[in-house]
PDB file of N, CA and C in Angstrom:
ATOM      1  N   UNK A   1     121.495 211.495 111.583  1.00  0.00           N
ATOM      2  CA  UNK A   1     122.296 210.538 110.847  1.00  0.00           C
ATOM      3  C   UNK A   1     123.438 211.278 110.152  1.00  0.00           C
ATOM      4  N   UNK A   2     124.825 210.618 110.072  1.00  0.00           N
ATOM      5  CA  UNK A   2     126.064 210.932 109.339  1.00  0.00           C
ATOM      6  C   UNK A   2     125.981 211.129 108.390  1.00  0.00           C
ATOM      7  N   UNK A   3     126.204 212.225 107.601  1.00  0.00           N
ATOM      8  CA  UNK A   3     126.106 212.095 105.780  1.00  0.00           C
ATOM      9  C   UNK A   3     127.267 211.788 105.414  1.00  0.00           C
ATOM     10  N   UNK A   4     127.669 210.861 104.641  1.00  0.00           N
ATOM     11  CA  UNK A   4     129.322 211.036 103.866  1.00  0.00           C
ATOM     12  C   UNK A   4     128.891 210.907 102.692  1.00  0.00           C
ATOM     13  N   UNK A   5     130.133 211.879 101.968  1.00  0.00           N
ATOM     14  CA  UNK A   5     129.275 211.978 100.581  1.00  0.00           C
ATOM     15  C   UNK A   5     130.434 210.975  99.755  1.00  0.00           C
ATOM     16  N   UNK A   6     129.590 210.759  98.919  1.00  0.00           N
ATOM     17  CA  UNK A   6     129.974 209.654  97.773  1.00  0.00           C
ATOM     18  C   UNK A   6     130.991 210.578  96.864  1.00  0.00           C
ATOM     19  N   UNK A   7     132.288 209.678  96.356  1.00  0.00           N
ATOM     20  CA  UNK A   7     133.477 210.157  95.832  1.00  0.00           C
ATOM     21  C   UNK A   7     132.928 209.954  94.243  1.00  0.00           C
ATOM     22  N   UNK A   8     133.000 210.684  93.058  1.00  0.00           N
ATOM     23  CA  UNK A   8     132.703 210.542  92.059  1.00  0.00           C
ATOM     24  C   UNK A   8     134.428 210.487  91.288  1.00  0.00           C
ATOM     25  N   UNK A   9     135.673 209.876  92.025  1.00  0.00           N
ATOM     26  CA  UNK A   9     136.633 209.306  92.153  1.00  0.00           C
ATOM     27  C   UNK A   9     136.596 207.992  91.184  1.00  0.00           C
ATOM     28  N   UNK A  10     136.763 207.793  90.097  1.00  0.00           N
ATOM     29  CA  UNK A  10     136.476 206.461  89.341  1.00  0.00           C
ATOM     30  C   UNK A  10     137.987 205.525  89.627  1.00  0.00           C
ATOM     31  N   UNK A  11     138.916 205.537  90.615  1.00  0.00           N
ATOM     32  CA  UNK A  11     139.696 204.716  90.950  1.00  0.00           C
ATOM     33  C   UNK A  11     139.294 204.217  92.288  1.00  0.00           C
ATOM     34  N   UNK A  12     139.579 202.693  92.599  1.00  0.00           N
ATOM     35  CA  UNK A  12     139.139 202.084  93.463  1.00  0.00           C
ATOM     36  C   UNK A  12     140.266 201.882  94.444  1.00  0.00           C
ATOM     37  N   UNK A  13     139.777 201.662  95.497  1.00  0.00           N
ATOM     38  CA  UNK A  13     140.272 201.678  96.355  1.00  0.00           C
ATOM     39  C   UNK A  13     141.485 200.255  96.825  1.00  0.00           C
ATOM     40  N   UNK A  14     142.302 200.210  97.424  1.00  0.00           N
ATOM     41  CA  UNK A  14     142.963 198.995  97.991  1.00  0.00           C
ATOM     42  C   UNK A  14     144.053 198.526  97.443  1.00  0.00           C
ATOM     43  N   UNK A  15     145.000 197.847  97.446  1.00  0.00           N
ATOM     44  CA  UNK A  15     146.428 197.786  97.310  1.00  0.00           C
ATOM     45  C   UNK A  15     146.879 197.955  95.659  1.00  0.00           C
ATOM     46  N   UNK A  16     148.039 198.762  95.856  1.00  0.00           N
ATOM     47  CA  UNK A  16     148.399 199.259  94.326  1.00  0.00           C
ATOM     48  C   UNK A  16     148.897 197.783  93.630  1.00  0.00           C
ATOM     49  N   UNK A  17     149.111 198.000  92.335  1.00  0.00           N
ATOM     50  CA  UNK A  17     149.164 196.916  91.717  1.00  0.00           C
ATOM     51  C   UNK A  17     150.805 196.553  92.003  1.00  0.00           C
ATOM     52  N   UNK A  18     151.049 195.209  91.738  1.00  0.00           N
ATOM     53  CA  UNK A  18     152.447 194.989  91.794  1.00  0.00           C
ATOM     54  C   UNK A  18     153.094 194.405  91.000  1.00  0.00           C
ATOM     55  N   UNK A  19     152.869 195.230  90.130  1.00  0.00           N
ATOM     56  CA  UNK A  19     153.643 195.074  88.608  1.00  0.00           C
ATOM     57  C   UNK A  19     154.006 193.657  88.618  1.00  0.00           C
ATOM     58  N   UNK A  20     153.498 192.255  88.222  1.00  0.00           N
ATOM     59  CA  UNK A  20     153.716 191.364  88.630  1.00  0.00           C
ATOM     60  C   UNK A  20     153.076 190.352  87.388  1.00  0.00           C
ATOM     61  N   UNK A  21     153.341 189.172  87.185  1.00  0.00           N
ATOM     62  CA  UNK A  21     152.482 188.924  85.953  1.00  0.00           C
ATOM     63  C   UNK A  21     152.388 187.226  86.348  1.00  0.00           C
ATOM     64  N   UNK A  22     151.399 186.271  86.570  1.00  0.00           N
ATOM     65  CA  UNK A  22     152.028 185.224  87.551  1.00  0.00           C
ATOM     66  C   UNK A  22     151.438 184.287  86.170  1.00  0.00           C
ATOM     67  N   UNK A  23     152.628 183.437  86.867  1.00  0.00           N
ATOM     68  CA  UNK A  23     152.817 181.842  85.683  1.00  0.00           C
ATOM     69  C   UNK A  23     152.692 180.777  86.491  1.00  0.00           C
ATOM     70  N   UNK A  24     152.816 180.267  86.044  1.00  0.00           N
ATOM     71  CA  UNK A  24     152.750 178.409  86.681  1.00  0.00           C
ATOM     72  C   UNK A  24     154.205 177.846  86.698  1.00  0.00           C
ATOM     73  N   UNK A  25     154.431 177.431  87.756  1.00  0.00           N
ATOM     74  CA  UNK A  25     155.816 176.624  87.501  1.00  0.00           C
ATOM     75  C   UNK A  25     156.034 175.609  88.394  1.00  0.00           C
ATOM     76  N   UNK A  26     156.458 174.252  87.570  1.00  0.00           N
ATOM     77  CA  UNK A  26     156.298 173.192  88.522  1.00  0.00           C
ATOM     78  C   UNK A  26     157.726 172.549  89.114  1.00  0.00           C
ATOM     79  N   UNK A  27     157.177 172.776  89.927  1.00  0.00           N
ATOM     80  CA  UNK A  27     158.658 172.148  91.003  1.00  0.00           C
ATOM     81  C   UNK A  27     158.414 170.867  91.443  1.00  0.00           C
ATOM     82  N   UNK A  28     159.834 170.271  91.340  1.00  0.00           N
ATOM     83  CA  UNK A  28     159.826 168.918  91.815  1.00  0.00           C
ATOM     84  C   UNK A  28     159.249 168.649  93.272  1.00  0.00           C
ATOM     85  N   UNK A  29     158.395 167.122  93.133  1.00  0.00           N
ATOM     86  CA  UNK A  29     157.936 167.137  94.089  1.00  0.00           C
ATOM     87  C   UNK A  29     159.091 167.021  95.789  1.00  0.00           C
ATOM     88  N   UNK A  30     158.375 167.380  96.685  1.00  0.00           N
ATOM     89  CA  UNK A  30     159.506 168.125  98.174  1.00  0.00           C
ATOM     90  C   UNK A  30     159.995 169.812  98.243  1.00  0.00           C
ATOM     91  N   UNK A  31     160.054 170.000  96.542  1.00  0.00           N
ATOM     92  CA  UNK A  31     160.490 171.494  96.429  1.00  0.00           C
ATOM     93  C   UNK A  31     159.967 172.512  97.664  1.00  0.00           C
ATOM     94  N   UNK A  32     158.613 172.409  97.108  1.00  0.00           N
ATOM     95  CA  UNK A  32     157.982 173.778  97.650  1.00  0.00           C
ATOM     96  C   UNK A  32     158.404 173.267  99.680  1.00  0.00           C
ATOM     97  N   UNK A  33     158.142 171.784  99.979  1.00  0.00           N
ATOM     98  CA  UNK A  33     158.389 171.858 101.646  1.00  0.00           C
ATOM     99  C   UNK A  33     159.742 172.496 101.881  1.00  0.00           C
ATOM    100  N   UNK A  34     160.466 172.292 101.297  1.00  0.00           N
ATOM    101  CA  UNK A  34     161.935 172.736 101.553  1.00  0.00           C
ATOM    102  C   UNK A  34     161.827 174.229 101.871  1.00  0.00           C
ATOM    103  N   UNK A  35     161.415 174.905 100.793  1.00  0.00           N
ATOM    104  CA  UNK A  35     161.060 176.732 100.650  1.00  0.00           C
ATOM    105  C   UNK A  35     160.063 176.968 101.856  1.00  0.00           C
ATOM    106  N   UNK A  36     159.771 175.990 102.097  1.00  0.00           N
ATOM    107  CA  UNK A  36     158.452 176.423 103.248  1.00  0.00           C
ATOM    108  C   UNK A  36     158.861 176.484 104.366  1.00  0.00           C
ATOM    109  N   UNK A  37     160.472 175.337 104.971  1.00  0.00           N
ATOM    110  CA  UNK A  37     161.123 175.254 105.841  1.00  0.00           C
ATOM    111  C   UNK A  37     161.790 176.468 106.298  1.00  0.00           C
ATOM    112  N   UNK A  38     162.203 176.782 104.984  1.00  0.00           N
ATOM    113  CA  UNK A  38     163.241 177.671 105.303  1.00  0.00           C
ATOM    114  C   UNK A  38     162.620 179.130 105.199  1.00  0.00           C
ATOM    115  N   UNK A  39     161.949 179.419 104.501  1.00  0.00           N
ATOM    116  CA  UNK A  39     161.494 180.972 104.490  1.00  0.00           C
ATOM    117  C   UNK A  39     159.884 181.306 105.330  1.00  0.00           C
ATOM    118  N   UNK A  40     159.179 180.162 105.257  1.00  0.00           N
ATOM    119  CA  UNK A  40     157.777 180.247 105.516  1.00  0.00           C
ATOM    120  C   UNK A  40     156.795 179.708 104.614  1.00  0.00           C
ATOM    121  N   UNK A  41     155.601 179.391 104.545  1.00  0.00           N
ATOM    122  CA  UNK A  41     154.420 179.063 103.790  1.00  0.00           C
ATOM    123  C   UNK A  41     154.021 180.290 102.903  1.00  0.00           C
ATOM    124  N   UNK A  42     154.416 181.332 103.534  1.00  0.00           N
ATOM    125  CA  UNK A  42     153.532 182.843 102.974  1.00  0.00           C
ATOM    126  C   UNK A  42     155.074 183.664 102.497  1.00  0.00           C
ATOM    127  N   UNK A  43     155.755 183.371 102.537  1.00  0.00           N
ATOM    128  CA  UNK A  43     157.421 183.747 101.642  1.00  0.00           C
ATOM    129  C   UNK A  43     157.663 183.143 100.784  1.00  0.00           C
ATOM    130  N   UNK A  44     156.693 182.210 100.007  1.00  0.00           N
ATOM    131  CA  UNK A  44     157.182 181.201  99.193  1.00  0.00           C
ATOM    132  C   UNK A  44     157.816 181.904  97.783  1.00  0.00           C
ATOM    133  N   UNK A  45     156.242 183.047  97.391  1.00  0.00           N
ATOM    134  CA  UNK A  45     156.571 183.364  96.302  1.00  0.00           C
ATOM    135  C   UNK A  45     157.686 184.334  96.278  1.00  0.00           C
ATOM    136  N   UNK A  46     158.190 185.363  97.476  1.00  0.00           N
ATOM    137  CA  UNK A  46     158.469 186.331  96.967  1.00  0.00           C
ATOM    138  C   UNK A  46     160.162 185.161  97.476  1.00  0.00           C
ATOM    139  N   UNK A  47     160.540 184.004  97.994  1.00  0.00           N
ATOM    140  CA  UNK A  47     161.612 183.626  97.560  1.00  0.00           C
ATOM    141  C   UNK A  47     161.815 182.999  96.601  1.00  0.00           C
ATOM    142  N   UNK A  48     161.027 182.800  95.713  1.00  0.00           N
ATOM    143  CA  UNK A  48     160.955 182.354  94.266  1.00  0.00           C
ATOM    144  C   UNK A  48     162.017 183.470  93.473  1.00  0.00           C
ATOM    145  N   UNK A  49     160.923 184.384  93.262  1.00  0.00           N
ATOM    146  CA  UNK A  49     161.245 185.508  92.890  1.00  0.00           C
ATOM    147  C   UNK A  49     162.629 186.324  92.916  1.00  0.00           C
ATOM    148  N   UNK A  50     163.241 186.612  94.528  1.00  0.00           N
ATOM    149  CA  UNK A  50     164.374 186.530  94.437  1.00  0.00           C
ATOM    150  C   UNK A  50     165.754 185.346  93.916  1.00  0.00           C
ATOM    151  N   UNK A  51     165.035 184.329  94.226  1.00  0.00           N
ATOM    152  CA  UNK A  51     165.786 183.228  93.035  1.00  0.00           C
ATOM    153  C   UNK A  51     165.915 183.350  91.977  1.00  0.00           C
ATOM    154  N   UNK A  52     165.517 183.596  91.448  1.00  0.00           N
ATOM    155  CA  UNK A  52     165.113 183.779  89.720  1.00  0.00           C
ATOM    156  C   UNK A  52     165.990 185.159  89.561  1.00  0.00           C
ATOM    157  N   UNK A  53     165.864 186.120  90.175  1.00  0.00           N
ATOM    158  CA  UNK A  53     166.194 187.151  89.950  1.00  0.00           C
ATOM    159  C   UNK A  53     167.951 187.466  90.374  1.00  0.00           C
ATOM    160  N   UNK A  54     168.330 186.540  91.236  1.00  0.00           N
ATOM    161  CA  UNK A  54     169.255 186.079  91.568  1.00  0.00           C
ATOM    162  C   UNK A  54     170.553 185.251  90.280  1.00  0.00           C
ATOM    163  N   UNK A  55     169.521 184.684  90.124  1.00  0.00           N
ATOM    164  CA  UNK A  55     170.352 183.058  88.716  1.00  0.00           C
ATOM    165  C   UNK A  55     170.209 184.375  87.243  1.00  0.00           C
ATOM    166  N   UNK A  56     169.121 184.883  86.889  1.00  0.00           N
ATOM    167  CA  UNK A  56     169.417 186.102  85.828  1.00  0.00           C
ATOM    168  C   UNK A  56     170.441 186.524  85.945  1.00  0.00           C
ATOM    169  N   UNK A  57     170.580 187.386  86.743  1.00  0.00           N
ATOM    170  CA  UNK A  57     171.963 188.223  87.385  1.00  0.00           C
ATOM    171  C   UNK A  57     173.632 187.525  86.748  1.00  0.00           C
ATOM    172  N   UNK A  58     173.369 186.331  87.758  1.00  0.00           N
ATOM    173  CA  UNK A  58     174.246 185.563  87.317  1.00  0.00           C
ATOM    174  C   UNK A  58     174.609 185.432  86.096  1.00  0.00           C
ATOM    175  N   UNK A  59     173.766 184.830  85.469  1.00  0.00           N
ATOM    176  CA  UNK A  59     173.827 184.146  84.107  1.00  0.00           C
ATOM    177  C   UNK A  59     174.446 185.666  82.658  1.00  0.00           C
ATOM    178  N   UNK A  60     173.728 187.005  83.281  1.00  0.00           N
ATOM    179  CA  UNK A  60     173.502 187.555  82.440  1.00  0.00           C
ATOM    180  C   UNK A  60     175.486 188.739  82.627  1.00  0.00           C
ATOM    181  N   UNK A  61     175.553 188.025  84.148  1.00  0.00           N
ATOM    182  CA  UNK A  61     177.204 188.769  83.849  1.00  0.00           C
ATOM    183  C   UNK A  61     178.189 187.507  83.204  1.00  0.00           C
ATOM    184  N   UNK A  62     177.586 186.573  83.610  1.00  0.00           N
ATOM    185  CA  UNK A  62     178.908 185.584  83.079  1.00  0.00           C
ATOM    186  C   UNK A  62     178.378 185.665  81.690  1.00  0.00           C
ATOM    187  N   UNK A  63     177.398 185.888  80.587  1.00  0.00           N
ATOM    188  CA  UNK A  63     177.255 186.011  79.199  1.00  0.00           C
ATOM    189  C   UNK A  63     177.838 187.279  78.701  1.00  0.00           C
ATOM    190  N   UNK A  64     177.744 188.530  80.136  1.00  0.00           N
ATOM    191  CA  UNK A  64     178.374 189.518  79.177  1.00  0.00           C
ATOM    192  C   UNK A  64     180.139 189.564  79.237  1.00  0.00           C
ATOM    193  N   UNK A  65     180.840 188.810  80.087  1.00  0.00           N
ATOM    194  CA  UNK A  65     182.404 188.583  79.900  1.00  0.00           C
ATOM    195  C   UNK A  65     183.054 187.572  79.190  1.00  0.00           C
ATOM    196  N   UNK A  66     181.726 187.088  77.943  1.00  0.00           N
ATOM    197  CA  UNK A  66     182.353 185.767  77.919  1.00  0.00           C
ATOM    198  C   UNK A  66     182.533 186.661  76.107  1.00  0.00           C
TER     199      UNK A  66
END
């Protein structure tokens, strides 16, 4: 029989964290089919995300020339 020896490693194994912190946010109802059309079912969040991160941007150069 194979021996493998046991890691006394106290970090676990499997995908690093992604600095990420999740909220609730409600979109009008049709929203999410629209996002689903266009990016996918499983792209939803991370085109959220670039939205948001997108309209900040925005918002935060037109506040700093004003």
């Amino acid at each position: 029989m194979t021996h493998f020896p046991i890691s006394n490693n106290p970090r676990r194994m499997g995908r690093p964290p992604l600095k990420v912190k999740p909220i609730l946010v409600r979109l009008p109802e049709g929203m999410p089919e629209r996002i689903d059309a266009l990016v996918g079912k499983n792209k939803r969040a991370e085109f959220i995300r670039q939205a948001v991160e997108a309209e900040l941007k925005r918002r935060e150069k037109s506040e700093a020339s004003e």
